[in-house]
N, C-alpha and C. Protein backbone atom coordinates (compact mmCIF):
# COMPACT_ATOMS: atom_id res chain seq x y z
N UNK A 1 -39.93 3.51 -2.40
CA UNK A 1 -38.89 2.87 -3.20
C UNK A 1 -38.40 1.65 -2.42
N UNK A 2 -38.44 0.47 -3.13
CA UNK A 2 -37.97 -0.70 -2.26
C UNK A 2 -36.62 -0.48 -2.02
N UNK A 3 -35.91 -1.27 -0.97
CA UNK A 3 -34.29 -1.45 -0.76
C UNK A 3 -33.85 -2.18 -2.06
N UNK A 4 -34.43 -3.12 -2.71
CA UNK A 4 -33.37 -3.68 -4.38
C UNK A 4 -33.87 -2.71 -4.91
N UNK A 5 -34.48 -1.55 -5.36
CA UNK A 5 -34.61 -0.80 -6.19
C UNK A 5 -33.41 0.52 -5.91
N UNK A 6 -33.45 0.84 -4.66
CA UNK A 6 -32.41 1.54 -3.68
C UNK A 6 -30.91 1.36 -4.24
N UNK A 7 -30.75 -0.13 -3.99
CA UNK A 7 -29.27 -0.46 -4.04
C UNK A 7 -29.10 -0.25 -5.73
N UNK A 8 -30.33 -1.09 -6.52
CA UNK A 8 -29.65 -1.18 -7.90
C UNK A 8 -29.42 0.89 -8.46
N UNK A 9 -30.36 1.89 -7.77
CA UNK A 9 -30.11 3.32 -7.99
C UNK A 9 -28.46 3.49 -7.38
N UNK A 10 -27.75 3.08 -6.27
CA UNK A 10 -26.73 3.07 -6.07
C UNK A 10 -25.27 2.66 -6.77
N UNK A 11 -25.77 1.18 -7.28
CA UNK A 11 -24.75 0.83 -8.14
C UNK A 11 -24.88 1.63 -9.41
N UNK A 12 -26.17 2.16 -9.73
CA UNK A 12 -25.80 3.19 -10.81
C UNK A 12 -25.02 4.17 -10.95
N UNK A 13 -25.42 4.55 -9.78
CA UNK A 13 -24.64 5.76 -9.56
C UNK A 13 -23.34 5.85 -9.45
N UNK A 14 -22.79 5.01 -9.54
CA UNK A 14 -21.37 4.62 -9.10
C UNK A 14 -21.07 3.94 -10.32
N UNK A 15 -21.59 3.37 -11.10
CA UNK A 15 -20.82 3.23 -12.55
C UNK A 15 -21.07 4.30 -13.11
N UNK A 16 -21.97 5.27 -13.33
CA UNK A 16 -21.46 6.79 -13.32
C UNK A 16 -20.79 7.16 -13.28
N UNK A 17 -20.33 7.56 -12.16
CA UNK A 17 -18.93 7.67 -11.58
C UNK A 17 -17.99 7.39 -12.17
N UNK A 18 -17.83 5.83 -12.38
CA UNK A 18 -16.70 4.96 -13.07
C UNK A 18 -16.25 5.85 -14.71
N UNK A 19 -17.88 6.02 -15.10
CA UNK A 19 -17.44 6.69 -16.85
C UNK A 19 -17.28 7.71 -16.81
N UNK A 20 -17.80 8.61 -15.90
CA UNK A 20 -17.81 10.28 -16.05
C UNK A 20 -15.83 10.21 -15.73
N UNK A 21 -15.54 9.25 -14.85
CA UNK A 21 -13.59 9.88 -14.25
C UNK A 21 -13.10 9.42 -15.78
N UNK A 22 -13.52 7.94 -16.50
CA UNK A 22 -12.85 7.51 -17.57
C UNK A 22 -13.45 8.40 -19.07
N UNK A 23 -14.78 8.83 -18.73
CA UNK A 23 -14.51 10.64 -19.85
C UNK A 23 -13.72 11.28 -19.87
N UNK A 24 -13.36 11.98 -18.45
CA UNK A 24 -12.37 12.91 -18.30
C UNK A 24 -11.03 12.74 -18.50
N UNK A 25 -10.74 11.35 -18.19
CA UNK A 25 -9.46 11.03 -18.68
C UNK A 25 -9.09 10.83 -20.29
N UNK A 26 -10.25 10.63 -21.00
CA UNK A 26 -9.92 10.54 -22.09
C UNK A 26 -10.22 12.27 -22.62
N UNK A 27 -10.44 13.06 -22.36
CA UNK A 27 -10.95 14.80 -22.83
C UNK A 27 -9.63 14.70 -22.34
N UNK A 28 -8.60 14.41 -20.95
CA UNK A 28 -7.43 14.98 -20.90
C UNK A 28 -5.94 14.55 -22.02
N UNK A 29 -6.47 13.10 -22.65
CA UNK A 29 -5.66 12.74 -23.36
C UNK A 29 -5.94 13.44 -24.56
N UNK A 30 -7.36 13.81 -25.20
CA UNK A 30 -7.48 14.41 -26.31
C UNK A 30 -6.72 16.35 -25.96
N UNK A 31 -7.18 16.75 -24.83
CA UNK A 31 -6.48 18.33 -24.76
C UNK A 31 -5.19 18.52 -24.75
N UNK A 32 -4.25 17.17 -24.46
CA UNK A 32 -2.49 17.26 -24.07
C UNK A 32 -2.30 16.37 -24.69
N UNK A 33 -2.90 15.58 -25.55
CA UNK A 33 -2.45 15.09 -26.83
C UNK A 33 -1.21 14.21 -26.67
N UNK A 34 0.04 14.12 -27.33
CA UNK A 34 1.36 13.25 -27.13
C UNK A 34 1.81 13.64 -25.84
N UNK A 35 1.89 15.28 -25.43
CA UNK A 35 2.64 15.52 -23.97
C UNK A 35 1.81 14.43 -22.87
N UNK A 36 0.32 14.04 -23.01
CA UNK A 36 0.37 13.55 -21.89
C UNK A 36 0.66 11.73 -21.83
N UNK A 37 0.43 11.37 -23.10
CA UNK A 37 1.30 10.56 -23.27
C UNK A 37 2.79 10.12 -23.17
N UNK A 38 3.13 11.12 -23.34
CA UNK A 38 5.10 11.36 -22.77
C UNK A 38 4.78 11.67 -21.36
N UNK A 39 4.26 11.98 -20.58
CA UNK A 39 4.12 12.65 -19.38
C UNK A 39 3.76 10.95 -18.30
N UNK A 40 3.29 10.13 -19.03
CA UNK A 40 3.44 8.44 -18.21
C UNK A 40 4.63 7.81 -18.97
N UNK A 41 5.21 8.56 -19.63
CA UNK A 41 6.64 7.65 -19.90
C UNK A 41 7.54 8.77 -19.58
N UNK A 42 8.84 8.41 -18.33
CA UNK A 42 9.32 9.02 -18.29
C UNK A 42 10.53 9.01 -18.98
N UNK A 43 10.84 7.62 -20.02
CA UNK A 43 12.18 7.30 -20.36
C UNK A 43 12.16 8.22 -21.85
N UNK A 44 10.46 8.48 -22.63
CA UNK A 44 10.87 9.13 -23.38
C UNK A 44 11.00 10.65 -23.92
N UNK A 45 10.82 11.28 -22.74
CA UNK A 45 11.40 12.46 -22.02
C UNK A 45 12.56 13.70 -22.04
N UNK A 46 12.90 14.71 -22.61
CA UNK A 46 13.90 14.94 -22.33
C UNK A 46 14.39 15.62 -20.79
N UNK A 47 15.85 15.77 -20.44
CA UNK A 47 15.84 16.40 -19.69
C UNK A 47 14.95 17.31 -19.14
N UNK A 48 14.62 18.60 -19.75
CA UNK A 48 14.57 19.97 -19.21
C UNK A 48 12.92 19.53 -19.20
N UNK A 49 12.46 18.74 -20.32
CA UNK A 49 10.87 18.07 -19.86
C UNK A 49 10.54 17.56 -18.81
N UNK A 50 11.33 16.56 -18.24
CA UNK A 50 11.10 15.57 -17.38
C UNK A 50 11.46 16.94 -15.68
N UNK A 51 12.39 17.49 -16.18
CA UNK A 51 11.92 18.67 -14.42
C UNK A 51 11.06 19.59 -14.51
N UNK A 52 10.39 19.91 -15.96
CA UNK A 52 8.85 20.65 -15.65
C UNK A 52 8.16 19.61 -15.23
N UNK A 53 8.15 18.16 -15.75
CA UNK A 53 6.74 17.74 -15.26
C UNK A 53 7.27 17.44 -13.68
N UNK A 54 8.54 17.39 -13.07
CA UNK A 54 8.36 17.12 -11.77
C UNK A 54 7.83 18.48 -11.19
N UNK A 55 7.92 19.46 -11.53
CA UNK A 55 8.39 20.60 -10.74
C UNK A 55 6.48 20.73 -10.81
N UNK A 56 5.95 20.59 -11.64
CA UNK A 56 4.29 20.90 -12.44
C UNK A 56 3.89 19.52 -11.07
N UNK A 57 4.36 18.46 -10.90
CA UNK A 57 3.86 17.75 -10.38
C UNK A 57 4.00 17.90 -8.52
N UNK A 58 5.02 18.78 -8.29
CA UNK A 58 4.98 18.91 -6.56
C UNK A 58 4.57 20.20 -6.96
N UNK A 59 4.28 21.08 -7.32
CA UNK A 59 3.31 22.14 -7.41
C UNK A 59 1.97 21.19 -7.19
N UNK A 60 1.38 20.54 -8.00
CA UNK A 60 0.09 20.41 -7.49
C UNK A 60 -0.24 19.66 -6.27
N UNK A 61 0.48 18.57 -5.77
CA UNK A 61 0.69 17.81 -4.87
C UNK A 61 0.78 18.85 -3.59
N UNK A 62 1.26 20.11 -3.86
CA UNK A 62 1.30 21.03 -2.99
C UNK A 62 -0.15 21.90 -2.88
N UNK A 63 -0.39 22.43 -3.78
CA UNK A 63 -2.25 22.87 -3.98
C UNK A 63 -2.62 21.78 -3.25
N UNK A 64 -2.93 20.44 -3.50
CA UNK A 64 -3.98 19.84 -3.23
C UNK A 64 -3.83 19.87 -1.37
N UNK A 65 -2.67 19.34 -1.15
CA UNK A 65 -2.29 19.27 0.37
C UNK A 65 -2.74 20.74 1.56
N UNK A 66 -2.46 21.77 0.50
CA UNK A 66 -3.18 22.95 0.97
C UNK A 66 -4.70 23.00 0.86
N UNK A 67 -5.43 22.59 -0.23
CA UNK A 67 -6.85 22.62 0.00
C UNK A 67 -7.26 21.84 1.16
N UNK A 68 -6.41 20.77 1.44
CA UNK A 68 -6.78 19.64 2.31
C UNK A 68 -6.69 20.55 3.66
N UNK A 69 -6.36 20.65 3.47
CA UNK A 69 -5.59 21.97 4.98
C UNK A 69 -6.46 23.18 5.38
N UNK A 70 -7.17 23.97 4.13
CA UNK A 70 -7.71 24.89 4.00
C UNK A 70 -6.66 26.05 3.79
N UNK A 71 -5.88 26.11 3.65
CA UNK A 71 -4.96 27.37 3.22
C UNK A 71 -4.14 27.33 2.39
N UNK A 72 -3.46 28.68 2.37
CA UNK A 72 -2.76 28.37 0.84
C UNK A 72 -1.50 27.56 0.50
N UNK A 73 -1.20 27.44 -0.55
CA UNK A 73 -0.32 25.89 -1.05
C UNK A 73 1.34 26.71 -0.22
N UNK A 74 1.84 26.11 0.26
CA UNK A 74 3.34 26.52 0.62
C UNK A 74 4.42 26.91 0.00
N UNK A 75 5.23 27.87 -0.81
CA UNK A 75 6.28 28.11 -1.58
C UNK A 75 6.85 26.77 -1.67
N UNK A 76 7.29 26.22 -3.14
CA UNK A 76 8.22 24.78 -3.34
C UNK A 76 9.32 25.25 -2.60
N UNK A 77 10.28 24.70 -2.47
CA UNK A 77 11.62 24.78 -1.71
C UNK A 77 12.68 25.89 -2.66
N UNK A 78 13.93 25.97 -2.88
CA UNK A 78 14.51 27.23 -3.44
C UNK A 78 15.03 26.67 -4.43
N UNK A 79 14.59 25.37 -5.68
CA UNK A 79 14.79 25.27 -6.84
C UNK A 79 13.85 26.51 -8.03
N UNK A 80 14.62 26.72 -8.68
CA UNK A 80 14.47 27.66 -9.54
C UNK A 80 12.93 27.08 -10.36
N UNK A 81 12.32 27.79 -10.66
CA UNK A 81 11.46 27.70 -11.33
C UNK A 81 11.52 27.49 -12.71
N UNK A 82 10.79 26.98 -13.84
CA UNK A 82 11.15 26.71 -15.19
C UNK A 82 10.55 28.11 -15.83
N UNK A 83 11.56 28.46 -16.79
CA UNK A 83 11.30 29.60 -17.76
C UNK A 83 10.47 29.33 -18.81
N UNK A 84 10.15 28.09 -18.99
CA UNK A 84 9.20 27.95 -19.81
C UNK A 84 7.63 28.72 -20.05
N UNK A 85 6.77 28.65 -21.04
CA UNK A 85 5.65 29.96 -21.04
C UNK A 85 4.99 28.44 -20.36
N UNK A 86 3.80 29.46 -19.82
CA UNK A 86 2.77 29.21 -19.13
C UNK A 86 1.54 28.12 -20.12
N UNK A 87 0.57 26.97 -19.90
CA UNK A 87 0.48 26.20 -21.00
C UNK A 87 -1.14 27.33 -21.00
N UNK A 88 -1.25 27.00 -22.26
CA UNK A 88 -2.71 27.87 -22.49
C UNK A 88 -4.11 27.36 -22.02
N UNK A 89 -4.02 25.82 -21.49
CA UNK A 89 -5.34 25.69 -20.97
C UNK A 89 -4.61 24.52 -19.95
N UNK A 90 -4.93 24.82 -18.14
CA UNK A 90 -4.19 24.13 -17.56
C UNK A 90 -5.24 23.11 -17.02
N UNK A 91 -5.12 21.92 -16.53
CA UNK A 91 -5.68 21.08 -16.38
C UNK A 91 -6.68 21.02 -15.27
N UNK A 92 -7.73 20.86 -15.28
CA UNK A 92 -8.76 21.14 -14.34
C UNK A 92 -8.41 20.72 -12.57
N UNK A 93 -8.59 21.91 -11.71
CA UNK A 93 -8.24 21.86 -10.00
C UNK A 93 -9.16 20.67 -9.84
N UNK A 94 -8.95 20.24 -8.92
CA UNK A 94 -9.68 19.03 -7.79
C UNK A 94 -10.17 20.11 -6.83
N UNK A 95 -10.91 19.68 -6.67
CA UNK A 95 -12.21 20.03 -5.20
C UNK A 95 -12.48 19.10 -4.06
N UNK A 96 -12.84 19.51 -3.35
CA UNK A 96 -13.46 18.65 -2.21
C UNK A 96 -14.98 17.99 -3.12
N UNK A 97 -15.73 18.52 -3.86
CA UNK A 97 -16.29 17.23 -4.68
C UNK A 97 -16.11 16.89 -5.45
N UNK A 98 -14.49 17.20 -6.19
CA UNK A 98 -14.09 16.53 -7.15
C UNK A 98 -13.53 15.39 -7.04
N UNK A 99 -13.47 14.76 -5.18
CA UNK A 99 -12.69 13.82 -5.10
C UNK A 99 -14.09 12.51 -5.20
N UNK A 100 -13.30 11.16 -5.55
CA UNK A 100 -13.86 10.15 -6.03
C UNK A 100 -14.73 9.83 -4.44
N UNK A 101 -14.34 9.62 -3.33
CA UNK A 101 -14.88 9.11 -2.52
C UNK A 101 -16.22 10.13 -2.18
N UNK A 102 -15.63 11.45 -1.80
CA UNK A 102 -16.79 12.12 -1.48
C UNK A 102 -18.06 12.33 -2.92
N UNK A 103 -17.12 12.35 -3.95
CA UNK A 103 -18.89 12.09 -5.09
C UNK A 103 -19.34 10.95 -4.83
N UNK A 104 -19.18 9.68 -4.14
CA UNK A 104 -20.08 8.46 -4.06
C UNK A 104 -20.84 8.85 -2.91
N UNK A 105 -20.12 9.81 -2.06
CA UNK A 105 -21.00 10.04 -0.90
C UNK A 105 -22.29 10.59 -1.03
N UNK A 106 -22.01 11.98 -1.89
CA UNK A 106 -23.03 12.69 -1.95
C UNK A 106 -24.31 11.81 -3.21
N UNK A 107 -23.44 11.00 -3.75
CA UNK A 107 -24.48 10.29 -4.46
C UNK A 107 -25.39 8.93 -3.97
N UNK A 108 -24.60 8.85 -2.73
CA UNK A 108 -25.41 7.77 -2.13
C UNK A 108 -26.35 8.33 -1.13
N UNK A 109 -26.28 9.72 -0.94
CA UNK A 109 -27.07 10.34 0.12
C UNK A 109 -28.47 11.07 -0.99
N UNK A 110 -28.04 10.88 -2.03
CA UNK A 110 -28.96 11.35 -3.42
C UNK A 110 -29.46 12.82 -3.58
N UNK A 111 -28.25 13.49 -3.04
CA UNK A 111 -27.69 14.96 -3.42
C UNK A 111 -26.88 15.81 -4.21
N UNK A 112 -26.93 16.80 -4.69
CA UNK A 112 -25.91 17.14 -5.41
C UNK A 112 -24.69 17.22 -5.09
N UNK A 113 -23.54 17.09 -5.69
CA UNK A 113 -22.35 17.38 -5.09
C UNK A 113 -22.10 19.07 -4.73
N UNK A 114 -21.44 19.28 -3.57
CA UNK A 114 -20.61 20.14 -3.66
C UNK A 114 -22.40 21.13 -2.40
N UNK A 115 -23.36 19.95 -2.12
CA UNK A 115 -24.33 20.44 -0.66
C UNK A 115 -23.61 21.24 0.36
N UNK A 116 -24.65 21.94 0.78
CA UNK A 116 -24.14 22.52 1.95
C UNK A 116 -24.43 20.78 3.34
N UNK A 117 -23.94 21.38 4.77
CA UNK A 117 -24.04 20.43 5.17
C UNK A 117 -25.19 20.13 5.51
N UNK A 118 -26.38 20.97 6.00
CA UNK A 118 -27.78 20.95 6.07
C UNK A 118 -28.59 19.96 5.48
N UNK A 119 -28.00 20.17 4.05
CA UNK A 119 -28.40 19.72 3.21
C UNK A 119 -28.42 17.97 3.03
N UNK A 120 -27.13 17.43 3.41
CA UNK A 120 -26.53 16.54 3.74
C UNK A 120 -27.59 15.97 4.92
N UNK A 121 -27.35 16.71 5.97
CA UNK A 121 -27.96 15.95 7.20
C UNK A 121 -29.63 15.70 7.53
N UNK A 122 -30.48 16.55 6.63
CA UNK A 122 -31.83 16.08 5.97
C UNK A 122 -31.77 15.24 5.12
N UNK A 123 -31.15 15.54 4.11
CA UNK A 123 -31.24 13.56 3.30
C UNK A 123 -30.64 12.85 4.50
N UNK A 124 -29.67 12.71 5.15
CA UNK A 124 -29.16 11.73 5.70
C UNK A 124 -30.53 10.69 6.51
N UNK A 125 -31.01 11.70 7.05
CA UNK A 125 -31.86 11.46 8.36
C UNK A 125 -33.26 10.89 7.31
N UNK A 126 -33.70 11.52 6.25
CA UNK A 126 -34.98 11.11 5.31
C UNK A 126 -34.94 9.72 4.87
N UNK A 127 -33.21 9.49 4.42
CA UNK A 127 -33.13 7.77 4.02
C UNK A 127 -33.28 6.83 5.29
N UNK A 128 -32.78 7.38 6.36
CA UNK A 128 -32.63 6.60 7.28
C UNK A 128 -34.14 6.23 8.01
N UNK A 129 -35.03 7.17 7.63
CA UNK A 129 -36.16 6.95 8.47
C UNK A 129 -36.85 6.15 7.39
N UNK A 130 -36.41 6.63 6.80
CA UNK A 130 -37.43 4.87 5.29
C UNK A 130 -36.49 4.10 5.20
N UNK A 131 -35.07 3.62 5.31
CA UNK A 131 -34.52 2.48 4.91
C UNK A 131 -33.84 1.90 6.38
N UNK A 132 -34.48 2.59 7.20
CA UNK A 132 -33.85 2.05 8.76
C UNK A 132 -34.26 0.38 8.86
N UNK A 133 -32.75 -0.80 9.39
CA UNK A 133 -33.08 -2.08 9.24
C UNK A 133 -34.39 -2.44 10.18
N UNK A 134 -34.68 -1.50 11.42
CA UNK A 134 -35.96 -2.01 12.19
C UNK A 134 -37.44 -2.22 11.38
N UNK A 135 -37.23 -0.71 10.45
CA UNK A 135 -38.44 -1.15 9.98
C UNK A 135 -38.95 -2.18 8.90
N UNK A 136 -37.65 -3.42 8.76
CA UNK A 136 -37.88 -4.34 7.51
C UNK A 136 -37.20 -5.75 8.26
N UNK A 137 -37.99 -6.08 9.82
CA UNK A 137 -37.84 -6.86 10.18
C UNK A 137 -38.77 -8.18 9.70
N UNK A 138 -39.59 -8.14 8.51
CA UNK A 138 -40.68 -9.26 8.28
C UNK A 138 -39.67 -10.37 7.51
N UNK A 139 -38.90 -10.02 6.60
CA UNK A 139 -38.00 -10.72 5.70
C UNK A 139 -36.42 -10.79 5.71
N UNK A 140 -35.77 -11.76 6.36
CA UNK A 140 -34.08 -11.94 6.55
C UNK A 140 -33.47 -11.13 5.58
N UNK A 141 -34.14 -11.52 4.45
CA UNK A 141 -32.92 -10.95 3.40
C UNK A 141 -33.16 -9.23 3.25
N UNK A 142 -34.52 -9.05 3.23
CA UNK A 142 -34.92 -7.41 3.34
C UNK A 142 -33.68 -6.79 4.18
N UNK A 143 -34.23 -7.49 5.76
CA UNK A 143 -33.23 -6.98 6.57
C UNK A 143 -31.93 -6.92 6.11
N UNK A 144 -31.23 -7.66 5.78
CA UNK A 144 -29.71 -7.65 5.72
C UNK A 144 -29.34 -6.51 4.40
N UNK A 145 -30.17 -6.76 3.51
CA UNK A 145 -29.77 -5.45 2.70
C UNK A 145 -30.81 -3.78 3.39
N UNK A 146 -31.02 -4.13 4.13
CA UNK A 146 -31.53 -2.71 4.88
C UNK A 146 -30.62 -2.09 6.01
N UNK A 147 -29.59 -3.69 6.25
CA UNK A 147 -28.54 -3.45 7.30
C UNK A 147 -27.40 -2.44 6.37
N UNK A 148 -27.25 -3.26 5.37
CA UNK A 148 -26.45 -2.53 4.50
C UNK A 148 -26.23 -1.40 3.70
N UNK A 149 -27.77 -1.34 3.71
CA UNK A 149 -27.71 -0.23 2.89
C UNK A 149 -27.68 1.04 4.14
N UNK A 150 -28.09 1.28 5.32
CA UNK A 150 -27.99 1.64 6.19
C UNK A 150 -26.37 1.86 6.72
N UNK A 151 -25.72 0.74 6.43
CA UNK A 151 -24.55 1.23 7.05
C UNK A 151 -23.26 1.75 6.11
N UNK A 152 -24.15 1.79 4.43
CA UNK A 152 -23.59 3.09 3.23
C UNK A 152 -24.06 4.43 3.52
N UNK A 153 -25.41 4.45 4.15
CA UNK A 153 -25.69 5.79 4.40
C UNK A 153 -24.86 6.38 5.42
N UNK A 154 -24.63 5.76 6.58
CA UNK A 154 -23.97 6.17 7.42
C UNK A 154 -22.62 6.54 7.26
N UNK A 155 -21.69 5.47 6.49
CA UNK A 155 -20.32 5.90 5.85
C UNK A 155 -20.37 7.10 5.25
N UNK A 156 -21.66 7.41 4.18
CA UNK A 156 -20.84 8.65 3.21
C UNK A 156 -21.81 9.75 3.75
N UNK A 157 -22.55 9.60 5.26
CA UNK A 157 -22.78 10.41 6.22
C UNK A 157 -21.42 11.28 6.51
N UNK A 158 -20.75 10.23 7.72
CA UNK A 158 -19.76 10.86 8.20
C UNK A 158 -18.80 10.97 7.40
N UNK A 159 -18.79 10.60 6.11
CA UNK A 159 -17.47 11.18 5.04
C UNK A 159 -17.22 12.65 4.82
N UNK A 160 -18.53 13.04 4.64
CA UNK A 160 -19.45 14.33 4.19
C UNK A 160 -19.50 15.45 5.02
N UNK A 161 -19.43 14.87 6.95
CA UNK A 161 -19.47 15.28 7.72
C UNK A 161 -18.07 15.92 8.11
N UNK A 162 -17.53 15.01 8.02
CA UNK A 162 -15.59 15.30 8.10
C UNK A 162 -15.45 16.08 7.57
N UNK A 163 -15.75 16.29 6.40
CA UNK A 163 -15.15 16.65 4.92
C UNK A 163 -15.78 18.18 5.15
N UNK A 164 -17.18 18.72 5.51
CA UNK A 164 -17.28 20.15 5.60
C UNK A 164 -17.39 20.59 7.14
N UNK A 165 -17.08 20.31 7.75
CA UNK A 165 -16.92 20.78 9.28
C UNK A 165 -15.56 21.22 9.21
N UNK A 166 -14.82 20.84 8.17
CA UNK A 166 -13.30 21.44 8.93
C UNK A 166 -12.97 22.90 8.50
């Protein structure tokens, strides 16, 4: 596979990306309907609305900070909880490959999301030994996009790397 054939599979992959997050955002506007529309306006809101969605909103801010962490989310502080019922379909968790940076990673390493790290560090090492800049020293411009593309592999290398070692 040439390096412009390489990069243009990359930028695909990444406007991918771009439509699959702007799908989901629109499946979340079609499942919560006006609430999530009221839910980016806070002026038209009522009271007792506007402290579920805060209270709904440092709840998750709290999950996520705990996944980040690896353990579990921390009790909110000693405000009362809302008596309100529970909603019947709650909005999909974030993952460690649900986040935007690490899916470009694993898609620039041309793996599935959510690899073990093994997995990761054989593609890593397979692109690198075919798209390494030494071996595309005949042509300036080869090189410079072999520099580059080389030093994407390496970024969403150690993104990947961070990200399951901890």
């Amino acid at each position: 596979m040439s390096i412009g054939r390489r990069l243009i599979d990359l930028a695909r992959a990444e406007l991918n990306s771009l439509l699959e997050k702007a799908a989901q955002s629109d499946e979340e506007e079609d499942r919560y309907g006006d609430a999530a529309r009221r839910a980016s306006d806070p002026g038209s809101m009522s009271d007792r609305e506007l402290e579920e969605e805060i209270e709904r909103r440092r709840q998750a801010r709290a999950e996520a900070e705990a996944a980040a962490r690896g353990g579990r989310p921390r009790p909110s502080s000693a405000r009362p909880r809302s008596s309100s019922p529970p909603r019947s379909s709650p909005p999909p968790r974030r993952t460690a490959a649900g986040d935007d940076a690490i899916r470009k990673a694993y898609a620039a390493l041309e793996i599935p999301a959510g690899s073990d790290f093994e997995t990761v560090r054989r593609s890593y090492r397979t692109l690198m030994r075919k798209y390494h800049p030494d071996l595309h020293t005949g042509a300036p411009e080869k090189q410079r996009a072999a520099t580059d593309l080389a030093q994407r592999l390496t970024e969403a290398y150690k993104t990947l790397e961070k990200q399951l070692r901890r």
